[in-house]
N, C-alpha and C. Protein backbone atom coordinates (compact mmCIF):
# COMPACT_ATOMS: atom_id res chain seq x y z
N UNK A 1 98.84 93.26 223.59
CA UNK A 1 100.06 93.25 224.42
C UNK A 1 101.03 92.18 223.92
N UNK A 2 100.33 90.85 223.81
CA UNK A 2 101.28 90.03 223.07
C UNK A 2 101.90 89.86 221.90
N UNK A 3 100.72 90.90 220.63
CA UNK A 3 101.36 91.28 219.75
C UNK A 3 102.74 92.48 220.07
N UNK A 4 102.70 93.34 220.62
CA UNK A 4 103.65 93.97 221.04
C UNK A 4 104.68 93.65 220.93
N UNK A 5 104.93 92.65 221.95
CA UNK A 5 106.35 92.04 222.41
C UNK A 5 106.60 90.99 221.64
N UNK A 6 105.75 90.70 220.72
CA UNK A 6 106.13 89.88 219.42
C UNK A 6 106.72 90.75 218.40
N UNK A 7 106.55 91.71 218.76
CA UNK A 7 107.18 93.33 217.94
C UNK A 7 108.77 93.11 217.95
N UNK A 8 108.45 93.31 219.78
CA UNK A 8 109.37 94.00 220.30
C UNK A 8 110.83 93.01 220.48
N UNK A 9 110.72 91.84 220.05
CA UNK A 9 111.81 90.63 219.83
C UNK A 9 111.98 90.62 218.41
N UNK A 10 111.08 90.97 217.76
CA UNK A 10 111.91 90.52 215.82
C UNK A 10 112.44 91.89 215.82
N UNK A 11 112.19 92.86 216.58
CA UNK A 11 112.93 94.49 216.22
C UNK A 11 114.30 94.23 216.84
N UNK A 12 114.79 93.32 217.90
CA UNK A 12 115.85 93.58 218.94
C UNK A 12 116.58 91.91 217.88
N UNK A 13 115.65 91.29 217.47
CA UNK A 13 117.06 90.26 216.93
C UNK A 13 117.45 90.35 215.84
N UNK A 14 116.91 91.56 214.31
CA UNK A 14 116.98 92.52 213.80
C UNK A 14 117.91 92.92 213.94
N UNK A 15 117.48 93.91 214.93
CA UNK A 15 118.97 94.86 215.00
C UNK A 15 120.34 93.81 215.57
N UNK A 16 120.18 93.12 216.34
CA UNK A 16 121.44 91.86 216.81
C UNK A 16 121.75 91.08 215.45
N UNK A 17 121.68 91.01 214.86
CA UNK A 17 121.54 90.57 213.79
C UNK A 17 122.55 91.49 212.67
N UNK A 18 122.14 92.85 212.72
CA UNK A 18 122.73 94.00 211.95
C UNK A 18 124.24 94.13 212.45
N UNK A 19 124.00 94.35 213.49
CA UNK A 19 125.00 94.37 214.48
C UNK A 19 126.46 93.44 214.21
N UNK A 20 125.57 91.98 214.37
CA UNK A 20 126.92 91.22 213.76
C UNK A 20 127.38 91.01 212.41
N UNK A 21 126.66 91.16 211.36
CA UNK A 21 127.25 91.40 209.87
C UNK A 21 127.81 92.84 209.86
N UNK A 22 127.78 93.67 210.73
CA UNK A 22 128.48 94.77 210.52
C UNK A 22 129.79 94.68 211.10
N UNK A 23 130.01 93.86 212.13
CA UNK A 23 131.04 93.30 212.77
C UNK A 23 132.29 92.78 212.04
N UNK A 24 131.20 91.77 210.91
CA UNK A 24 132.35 90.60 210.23
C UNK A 24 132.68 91.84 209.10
N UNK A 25 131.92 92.81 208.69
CA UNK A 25 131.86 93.19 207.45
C UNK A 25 133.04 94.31 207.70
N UNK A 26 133.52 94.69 209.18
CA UNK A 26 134.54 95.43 209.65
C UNK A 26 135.54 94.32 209.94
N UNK A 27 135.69 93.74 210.31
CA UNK A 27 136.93 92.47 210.51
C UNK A 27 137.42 92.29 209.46
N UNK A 28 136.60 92.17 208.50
CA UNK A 28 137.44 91.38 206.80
C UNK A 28 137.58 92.55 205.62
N UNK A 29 137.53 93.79 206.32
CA UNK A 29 137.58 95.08 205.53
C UNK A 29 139.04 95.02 205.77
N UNK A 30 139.11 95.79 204.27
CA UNK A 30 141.01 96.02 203.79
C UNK A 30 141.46 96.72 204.44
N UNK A 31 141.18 97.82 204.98
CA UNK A 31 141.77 98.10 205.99
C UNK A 31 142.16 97.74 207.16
N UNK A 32 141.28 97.27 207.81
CA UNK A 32 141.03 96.46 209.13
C UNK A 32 142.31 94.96 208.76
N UNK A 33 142.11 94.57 207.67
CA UNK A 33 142.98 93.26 207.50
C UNK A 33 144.49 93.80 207.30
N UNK A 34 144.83 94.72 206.71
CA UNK A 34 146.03 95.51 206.78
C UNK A 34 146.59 95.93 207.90
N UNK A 35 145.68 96.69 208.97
CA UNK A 35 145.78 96.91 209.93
C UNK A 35 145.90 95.52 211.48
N UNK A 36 145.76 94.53 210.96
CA UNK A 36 145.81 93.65 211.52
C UNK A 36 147.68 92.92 210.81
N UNK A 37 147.98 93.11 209.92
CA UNK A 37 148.97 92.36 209.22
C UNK A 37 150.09 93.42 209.95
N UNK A 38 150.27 94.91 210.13
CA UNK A 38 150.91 95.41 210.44
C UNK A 38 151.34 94.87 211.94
N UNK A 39 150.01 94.94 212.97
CA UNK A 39 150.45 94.29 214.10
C UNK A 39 151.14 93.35 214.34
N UNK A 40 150.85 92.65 213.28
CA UNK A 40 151.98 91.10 213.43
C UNK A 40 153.24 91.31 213.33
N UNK A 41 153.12 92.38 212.23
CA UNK A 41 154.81 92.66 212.07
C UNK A 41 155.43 93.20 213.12
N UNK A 42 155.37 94.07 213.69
CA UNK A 42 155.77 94.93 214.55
C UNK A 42 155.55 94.53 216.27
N UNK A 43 154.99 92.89 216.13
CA UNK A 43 154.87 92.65 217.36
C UNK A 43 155.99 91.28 216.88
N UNK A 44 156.18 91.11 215.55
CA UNK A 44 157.02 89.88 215.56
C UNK A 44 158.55 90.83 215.56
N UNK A 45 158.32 92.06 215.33
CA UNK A 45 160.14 92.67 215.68
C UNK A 45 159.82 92.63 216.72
N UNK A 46 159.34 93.08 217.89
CA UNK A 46 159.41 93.82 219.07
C UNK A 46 159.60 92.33 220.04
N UNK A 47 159.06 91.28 219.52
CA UNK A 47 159.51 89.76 220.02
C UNK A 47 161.30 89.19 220.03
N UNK A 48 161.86 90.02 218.46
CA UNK A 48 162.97 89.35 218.13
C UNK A 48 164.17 90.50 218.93
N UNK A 49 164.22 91.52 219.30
CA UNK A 49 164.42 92.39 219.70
C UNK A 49 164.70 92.73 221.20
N UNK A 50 163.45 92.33 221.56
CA UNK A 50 163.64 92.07 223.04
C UNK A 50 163.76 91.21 223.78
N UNK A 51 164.09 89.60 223.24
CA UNK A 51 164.41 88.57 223.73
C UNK A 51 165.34 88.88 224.67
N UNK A 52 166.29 89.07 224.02
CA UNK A 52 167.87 89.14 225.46
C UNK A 52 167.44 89.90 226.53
N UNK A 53 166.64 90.46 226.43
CA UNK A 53 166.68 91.52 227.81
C UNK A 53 164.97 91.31 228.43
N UNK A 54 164.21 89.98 227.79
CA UNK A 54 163.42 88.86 228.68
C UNK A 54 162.13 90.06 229.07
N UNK A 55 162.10 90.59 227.67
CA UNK A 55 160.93 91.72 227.57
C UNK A 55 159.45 91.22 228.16
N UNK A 56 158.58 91.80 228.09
CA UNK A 56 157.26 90.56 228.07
C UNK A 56 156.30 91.59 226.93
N UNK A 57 154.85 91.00 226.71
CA UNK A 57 154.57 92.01 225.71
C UNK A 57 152.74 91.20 225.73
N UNK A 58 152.19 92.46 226.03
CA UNK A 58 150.74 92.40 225.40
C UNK A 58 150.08 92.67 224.35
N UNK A 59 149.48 92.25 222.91
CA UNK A 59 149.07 92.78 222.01
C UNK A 59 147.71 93.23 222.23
N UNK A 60 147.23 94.18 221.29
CA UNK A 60 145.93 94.13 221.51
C UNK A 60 144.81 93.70 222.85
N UNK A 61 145.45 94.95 223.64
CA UNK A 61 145.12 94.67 225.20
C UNK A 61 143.76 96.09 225.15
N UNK A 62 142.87 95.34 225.87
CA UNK A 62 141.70 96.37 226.16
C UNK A 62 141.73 97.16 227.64
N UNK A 63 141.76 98.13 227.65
CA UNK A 63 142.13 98.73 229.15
C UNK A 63 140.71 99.29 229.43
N UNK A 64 140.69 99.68 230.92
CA UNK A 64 139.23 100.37 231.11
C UNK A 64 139.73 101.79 231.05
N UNK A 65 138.66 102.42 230.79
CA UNK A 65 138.63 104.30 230.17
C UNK A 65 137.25 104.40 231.00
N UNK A 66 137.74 104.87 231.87
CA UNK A 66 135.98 105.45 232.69
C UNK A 66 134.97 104.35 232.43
N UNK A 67 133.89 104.74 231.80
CA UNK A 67 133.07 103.55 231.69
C UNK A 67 132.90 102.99 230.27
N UNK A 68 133.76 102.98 229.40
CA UNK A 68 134.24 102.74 228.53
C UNK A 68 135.62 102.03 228.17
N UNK A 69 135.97 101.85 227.09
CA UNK A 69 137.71 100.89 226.55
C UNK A 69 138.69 101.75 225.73
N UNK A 70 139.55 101.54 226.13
CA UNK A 70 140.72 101.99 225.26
C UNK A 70 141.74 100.75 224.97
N UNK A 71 141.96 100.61 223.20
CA UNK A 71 142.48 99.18 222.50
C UNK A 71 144.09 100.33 222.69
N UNK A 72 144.81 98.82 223.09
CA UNK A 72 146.38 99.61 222.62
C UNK A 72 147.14 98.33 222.11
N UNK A 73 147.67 98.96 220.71
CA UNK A 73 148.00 98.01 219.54
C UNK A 73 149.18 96.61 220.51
N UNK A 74 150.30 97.56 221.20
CA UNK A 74 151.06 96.92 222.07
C UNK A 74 151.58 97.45 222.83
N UNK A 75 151.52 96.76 224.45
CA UNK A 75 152.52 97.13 225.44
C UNK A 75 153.27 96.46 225.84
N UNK A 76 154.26 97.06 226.01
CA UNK A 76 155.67 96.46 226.13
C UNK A 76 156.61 96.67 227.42
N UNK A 77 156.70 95.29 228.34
CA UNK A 77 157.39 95.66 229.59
C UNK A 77 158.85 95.47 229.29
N UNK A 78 159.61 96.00 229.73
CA UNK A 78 160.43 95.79 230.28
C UNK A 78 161.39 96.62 231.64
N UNK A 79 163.33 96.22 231.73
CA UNK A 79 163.72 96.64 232.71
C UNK A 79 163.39 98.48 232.65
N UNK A 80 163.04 99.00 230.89
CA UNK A 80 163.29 100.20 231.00
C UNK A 80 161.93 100.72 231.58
N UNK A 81 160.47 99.89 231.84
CA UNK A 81 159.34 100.48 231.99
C UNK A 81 158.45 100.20 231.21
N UNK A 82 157.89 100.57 230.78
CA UNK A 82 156.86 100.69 229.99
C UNK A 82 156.45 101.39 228.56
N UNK A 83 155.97 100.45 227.85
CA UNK A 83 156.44 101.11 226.14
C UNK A 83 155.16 100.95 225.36
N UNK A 84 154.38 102.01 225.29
CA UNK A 84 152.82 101.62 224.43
C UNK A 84 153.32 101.89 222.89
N UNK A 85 152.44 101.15 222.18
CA UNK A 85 153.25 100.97 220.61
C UNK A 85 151.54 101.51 219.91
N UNK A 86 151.70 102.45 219.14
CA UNK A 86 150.55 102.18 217.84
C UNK A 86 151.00 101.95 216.82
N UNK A 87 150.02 100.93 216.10
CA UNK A 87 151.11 101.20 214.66
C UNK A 87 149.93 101.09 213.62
N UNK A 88 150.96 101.51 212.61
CA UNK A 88 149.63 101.66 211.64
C UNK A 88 150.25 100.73 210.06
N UNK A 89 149.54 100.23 209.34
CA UNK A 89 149.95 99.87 208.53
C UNK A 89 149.34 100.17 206.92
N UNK A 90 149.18 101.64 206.92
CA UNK A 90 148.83 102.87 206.04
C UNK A 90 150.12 102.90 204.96
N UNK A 91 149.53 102.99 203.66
CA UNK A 91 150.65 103.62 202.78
C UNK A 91 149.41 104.88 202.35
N UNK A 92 150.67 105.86 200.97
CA UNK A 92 150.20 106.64 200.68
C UNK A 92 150.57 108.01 201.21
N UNK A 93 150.33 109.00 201.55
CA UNK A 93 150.82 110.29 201.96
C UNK A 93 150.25 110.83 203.33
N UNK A 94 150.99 111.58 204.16
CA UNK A 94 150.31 112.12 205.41
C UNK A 94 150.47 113.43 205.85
N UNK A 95 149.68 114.62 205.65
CA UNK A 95 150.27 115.74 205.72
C UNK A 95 149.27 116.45 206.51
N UNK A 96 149.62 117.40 206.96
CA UNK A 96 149.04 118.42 208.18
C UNK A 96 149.69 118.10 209.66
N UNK A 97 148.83 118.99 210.59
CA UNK A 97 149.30 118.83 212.07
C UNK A 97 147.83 119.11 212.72
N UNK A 98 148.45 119.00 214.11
CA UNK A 98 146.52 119.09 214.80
C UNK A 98 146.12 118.09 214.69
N UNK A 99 144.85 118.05 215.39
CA UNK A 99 143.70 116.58 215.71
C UNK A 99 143.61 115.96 214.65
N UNK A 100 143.28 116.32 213.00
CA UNK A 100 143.04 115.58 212.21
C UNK A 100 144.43 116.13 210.99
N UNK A 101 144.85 115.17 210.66
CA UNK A 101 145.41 114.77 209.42
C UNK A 101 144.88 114.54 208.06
N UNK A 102 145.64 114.92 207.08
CA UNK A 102 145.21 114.70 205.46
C UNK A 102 145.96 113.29 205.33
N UNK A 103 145.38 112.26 204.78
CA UNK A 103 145.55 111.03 204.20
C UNK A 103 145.27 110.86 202.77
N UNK A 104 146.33 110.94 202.35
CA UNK A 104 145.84 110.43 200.71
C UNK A 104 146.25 109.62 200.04
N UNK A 105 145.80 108.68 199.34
CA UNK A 105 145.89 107.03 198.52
C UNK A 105 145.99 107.44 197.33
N UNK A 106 146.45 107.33 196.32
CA UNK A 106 146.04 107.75 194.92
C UNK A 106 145.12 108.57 195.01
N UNK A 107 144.30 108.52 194.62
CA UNK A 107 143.32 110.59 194.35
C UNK A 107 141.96 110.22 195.46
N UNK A 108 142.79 109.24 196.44
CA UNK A 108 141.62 109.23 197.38
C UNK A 108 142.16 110.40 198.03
N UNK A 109 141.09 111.13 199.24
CA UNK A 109 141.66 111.99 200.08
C UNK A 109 140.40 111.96 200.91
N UNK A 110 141.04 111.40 202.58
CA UNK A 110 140.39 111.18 203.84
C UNK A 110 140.76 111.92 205.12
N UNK A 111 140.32 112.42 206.41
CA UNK A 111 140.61 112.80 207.15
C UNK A 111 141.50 111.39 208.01
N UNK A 112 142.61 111.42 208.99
CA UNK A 112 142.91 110.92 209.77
C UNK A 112 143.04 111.52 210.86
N UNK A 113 142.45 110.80 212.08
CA UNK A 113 142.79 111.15 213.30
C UNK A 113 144.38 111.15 213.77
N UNK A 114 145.17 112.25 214.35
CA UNK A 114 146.72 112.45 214.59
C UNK A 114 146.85 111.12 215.25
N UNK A 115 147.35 110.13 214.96
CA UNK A 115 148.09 108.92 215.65
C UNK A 115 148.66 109.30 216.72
N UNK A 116 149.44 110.42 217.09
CA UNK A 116 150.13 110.75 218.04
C UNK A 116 149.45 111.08 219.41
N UNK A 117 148.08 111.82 219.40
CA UNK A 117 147.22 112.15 219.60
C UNK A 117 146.48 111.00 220.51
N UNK A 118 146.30 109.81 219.34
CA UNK A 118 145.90 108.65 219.70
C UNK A 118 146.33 107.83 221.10
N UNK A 119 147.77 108.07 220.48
CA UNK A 119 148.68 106.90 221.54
C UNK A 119 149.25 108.13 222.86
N UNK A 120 148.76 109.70 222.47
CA UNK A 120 149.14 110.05 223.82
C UNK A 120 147.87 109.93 224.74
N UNK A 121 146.30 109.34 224.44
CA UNK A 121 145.32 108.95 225.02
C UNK A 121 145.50 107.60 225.91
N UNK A 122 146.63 107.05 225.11
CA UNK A 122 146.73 105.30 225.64
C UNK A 122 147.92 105.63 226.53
N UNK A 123 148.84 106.30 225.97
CA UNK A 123 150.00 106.54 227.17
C UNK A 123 149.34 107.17 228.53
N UNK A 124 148.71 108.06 228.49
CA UNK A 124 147.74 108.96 229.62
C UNK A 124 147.27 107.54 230.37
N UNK A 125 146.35 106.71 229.55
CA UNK A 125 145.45 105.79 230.54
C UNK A 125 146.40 104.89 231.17
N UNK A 126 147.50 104.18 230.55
CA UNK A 126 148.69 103.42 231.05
C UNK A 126 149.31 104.54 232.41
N UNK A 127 149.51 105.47 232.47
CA UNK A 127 149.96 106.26 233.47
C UNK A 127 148.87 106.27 234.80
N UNK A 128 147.96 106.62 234.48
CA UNK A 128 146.63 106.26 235.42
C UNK A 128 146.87 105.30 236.15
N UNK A 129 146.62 103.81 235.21
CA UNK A 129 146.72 102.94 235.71
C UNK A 129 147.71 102.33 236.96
N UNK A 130 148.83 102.92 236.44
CA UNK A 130 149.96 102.72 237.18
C UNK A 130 150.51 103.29 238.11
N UNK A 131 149.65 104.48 238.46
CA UNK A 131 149.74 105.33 239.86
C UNK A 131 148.61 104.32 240.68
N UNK A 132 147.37 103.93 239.90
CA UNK A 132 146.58 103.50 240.80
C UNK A 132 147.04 101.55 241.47
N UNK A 133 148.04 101.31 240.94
CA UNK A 133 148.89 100.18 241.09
C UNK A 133 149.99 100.26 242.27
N UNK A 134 149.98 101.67 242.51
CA UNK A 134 151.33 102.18 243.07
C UNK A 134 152.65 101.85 242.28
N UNK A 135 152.44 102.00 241.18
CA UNK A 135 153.73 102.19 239.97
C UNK A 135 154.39 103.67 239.66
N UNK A 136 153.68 104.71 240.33
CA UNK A 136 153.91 106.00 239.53
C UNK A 136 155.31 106.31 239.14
N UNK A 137 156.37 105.90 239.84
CA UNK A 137 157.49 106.47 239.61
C UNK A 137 158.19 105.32 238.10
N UNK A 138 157.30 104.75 237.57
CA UNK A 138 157.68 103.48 236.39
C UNK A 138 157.68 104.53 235.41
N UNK A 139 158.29 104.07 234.46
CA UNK A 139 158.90 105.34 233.42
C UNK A 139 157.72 104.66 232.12
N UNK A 140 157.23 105.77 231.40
CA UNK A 140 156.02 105.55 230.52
C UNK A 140 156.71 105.80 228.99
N UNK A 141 156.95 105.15 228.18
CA UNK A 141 157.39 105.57 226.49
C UNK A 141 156.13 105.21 225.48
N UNK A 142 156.31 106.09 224.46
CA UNK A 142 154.76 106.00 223.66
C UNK A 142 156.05 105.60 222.07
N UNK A 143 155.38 104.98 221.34
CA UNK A 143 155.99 104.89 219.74
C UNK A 143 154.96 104.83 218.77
N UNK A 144 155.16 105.53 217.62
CA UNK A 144 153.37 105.35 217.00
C UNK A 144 154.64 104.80 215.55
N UNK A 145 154.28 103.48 215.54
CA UNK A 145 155.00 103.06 213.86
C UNK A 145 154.75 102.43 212.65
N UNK A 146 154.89 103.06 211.64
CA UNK A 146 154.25 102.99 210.54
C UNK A 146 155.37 101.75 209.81
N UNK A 147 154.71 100.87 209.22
CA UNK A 147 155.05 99.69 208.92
C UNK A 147 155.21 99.59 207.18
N UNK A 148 154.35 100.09 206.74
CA UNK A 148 154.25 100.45 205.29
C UNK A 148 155.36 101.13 204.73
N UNK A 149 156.19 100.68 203.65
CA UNK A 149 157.39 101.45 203.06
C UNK A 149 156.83 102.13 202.26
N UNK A 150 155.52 101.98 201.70
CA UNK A 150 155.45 103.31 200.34
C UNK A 150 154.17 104.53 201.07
N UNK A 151 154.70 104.58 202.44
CA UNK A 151 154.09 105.59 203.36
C UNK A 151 154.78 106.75 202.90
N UNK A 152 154.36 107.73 202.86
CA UNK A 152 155.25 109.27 202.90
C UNK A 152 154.56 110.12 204.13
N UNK A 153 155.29 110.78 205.17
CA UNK A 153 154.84 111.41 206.53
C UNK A 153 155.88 112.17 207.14
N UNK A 154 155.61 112.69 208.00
CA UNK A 154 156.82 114.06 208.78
C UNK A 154 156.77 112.85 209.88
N UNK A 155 158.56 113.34 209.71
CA UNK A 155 159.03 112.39 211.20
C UNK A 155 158.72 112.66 212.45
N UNK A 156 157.45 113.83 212.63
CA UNK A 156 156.94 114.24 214.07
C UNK A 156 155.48 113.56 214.09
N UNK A 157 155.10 112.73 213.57
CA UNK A 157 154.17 112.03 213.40
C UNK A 157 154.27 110.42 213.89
N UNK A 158 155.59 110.00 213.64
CA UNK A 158 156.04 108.70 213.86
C UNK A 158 157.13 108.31 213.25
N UNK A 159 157.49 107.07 212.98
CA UNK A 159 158.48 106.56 212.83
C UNK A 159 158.57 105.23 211.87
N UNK A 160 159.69 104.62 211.63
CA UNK A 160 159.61 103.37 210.63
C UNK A 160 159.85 102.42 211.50
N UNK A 161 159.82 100.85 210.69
CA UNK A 161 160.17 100.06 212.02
C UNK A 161 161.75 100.38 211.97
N UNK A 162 162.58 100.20 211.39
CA UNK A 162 164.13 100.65 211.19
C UNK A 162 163.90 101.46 212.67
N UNK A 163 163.45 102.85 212.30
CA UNK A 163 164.08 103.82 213.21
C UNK A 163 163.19 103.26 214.71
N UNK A 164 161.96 102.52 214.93
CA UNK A 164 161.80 101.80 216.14
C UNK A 164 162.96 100.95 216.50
N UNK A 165 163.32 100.19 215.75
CA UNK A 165 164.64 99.51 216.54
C UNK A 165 165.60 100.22 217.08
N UNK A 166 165.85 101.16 216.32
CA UNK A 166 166.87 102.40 217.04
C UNK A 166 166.49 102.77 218.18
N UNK A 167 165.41 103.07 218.21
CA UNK A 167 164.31 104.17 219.39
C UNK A 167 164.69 102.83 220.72
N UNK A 168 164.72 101.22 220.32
CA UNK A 168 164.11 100.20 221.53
C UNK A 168 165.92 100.13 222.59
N UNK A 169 166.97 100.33 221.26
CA UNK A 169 168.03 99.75 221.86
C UNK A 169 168.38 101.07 222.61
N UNK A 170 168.43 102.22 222.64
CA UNK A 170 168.46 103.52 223.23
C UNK A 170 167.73 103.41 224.71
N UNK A 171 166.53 102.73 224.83
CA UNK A 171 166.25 102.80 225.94
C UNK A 171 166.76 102.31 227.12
N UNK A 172 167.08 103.30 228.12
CA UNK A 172 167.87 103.08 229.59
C UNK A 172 167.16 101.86 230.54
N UNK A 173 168.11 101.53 230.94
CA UNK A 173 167.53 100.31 232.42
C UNK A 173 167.49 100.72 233.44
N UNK A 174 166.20 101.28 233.81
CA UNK A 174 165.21 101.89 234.87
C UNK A 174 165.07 101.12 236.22
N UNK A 175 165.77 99.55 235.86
CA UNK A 175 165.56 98.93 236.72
C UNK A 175 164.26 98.00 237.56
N UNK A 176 163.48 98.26 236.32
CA UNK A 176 161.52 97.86 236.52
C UNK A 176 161.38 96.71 236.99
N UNK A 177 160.79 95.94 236.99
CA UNK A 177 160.72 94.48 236.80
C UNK A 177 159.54 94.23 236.14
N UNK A 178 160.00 93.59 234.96
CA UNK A 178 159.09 93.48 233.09
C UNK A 178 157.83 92.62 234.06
N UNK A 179 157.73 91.44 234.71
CA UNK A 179 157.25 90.28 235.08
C UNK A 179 156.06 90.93 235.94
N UNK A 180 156.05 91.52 236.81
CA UNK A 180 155.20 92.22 237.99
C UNK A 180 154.21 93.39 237.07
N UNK A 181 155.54 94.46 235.98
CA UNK A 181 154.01 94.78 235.67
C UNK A 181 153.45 94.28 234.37
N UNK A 182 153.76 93.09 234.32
CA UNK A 182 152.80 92.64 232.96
C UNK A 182 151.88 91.97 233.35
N UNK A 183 152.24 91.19 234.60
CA UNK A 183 151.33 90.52 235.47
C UNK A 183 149.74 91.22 236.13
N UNK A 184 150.60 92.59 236.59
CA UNK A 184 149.59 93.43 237.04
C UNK A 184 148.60 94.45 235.40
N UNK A 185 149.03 94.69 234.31
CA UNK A 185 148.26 95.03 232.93
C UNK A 185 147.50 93.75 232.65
N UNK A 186 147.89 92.39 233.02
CA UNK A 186 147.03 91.69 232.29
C UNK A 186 145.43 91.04 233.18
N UNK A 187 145.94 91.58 234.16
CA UNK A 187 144.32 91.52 234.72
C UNK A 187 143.77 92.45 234.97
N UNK A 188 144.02 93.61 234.52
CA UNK A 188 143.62 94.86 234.37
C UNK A 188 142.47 94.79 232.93
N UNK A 189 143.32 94.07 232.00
CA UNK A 189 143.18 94.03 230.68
C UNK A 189 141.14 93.60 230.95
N UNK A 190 140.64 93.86 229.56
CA UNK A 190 139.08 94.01 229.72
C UNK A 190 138.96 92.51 228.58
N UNK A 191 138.26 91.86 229.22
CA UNK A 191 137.98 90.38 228.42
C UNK A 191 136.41 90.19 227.99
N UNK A 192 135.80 91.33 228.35
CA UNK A 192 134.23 91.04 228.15
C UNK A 192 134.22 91.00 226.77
N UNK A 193 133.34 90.29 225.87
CA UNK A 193 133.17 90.26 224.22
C UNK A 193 132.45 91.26 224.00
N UNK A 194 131.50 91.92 224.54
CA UNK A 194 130.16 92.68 224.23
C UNK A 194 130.82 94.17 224.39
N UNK A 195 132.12 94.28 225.71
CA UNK A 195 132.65 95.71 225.57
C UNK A 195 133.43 95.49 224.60
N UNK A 196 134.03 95.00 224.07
CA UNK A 196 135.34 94.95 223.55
C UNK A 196 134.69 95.16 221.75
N UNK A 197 133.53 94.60 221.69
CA UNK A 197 132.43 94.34 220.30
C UNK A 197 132.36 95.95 220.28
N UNK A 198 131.49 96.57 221.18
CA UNK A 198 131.20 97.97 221.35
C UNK A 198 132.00 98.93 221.32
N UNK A 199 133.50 98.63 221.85
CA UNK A 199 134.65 99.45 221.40
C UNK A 199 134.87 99.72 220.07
N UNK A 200 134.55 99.05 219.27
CA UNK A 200 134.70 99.06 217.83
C UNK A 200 134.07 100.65 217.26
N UNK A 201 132.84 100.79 217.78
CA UNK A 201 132.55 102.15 217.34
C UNK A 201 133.39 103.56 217.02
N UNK A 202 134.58 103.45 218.25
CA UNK A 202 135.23 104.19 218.54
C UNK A 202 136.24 104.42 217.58
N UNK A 203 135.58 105.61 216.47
CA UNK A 203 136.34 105.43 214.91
C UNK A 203 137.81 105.97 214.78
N UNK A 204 137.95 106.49 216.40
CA UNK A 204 139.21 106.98 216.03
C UNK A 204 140.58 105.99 216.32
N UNK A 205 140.13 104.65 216.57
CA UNK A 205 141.04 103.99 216.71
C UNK A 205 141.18 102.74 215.88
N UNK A 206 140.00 103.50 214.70
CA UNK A 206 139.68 102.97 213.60
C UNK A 206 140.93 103.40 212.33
N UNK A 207 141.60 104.20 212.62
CA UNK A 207 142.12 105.00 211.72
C UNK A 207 143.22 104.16 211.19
């Protein structure tokens, strides 16, 4: 019996063990680090941009999804409502329609999950949320933007940051108040390390 559970601890710190070099070995992957460099960008326009009009802005906010997480790259309050951002920071080519996309790098060629697809999962859960807030009548905008200039893609897929700035100053004053619901997303927001670790699986927001 005591051999057992002498088993049954080098098998479980083993696998804890696997677990976290697979972690770092996804954090410091080129993609993942690209995909992290894009956010900066596009959260350092969406900073310079919406100053005058005293925006507020969550990056990389974890929401609850049933009994599960949904990551959204950025949300963005302001007077017009509410603005979920994906962005991606992909070069290379993007072609098809439907759930999965053709991605191709030089003579690589990968499936991608539709970004659009993506962020209409995060716009959906932001809407949820905000009926269950008593927000429903708050106006919901989705932007999926590709940050990379030597990207090639159909403009029904997303957008550049250029044409996001266009897309931010277009938006109407709804009259919201930015402060109340950023206040109310950020304790919504999911802070546990172990869900937020485990979200990672979720390859489609891996893309």
């Amino acid at each position: 019996m005591e051999k057992n559970l002498k088993i049954f601890f080098i098998v479980l710190a083993a696998a804890a063990v696997l677990l976290i070099v697979w972690g770092l070995v996804s954090y410091f992957s080129k993609g993942r680090r690209k995909g992290r460099s894009a956010e900066k960008k596009v959260a350092k326009t969406i900073s310079k941009i919406g100053k005058k009009d005293n925006i507020r802005i969550i990056n990389n906010v974890f929401l609850p999804l049933y009994n599960k997480t949904v990551e959204i790259d950025h949300l963005v309050f302001g007077r017009f409502g509410v603005l979920v951002i994906e962005t991606k920071g992909i070069s290379g080519v993007i072609t098809g329609s439907g759930k999965k996309l053709v991605h191709k790098v030089g003579t690589n060629v990968h499936k991608l999950y539709n970004p659009q697809l993506q962020n209409k999962t995060h716009i959906d859960n932001v809407i949820h949320h905000l009926k269950k807030g008593g927000f429903s009548s708050t106006p919901v905008y989705g932007a999926v933007v590709f940050t990379d200039k030597e990207l090639t893609f159909d403009e029904s897929l997303g957008m550049t940051l250029d044409q996001f700035r266009d897309m931010y100053e277009n938006l109407e004053d709804n009259g919201c108040n930015q402060d109340v619901l950023y206040h109310y997303f950020q304790k919504l927001g999911v802070t546990n390390p172990i869900k937020k670790f485990f979200h990672k699986f979720n390859k489609k927001d891996w893309d």
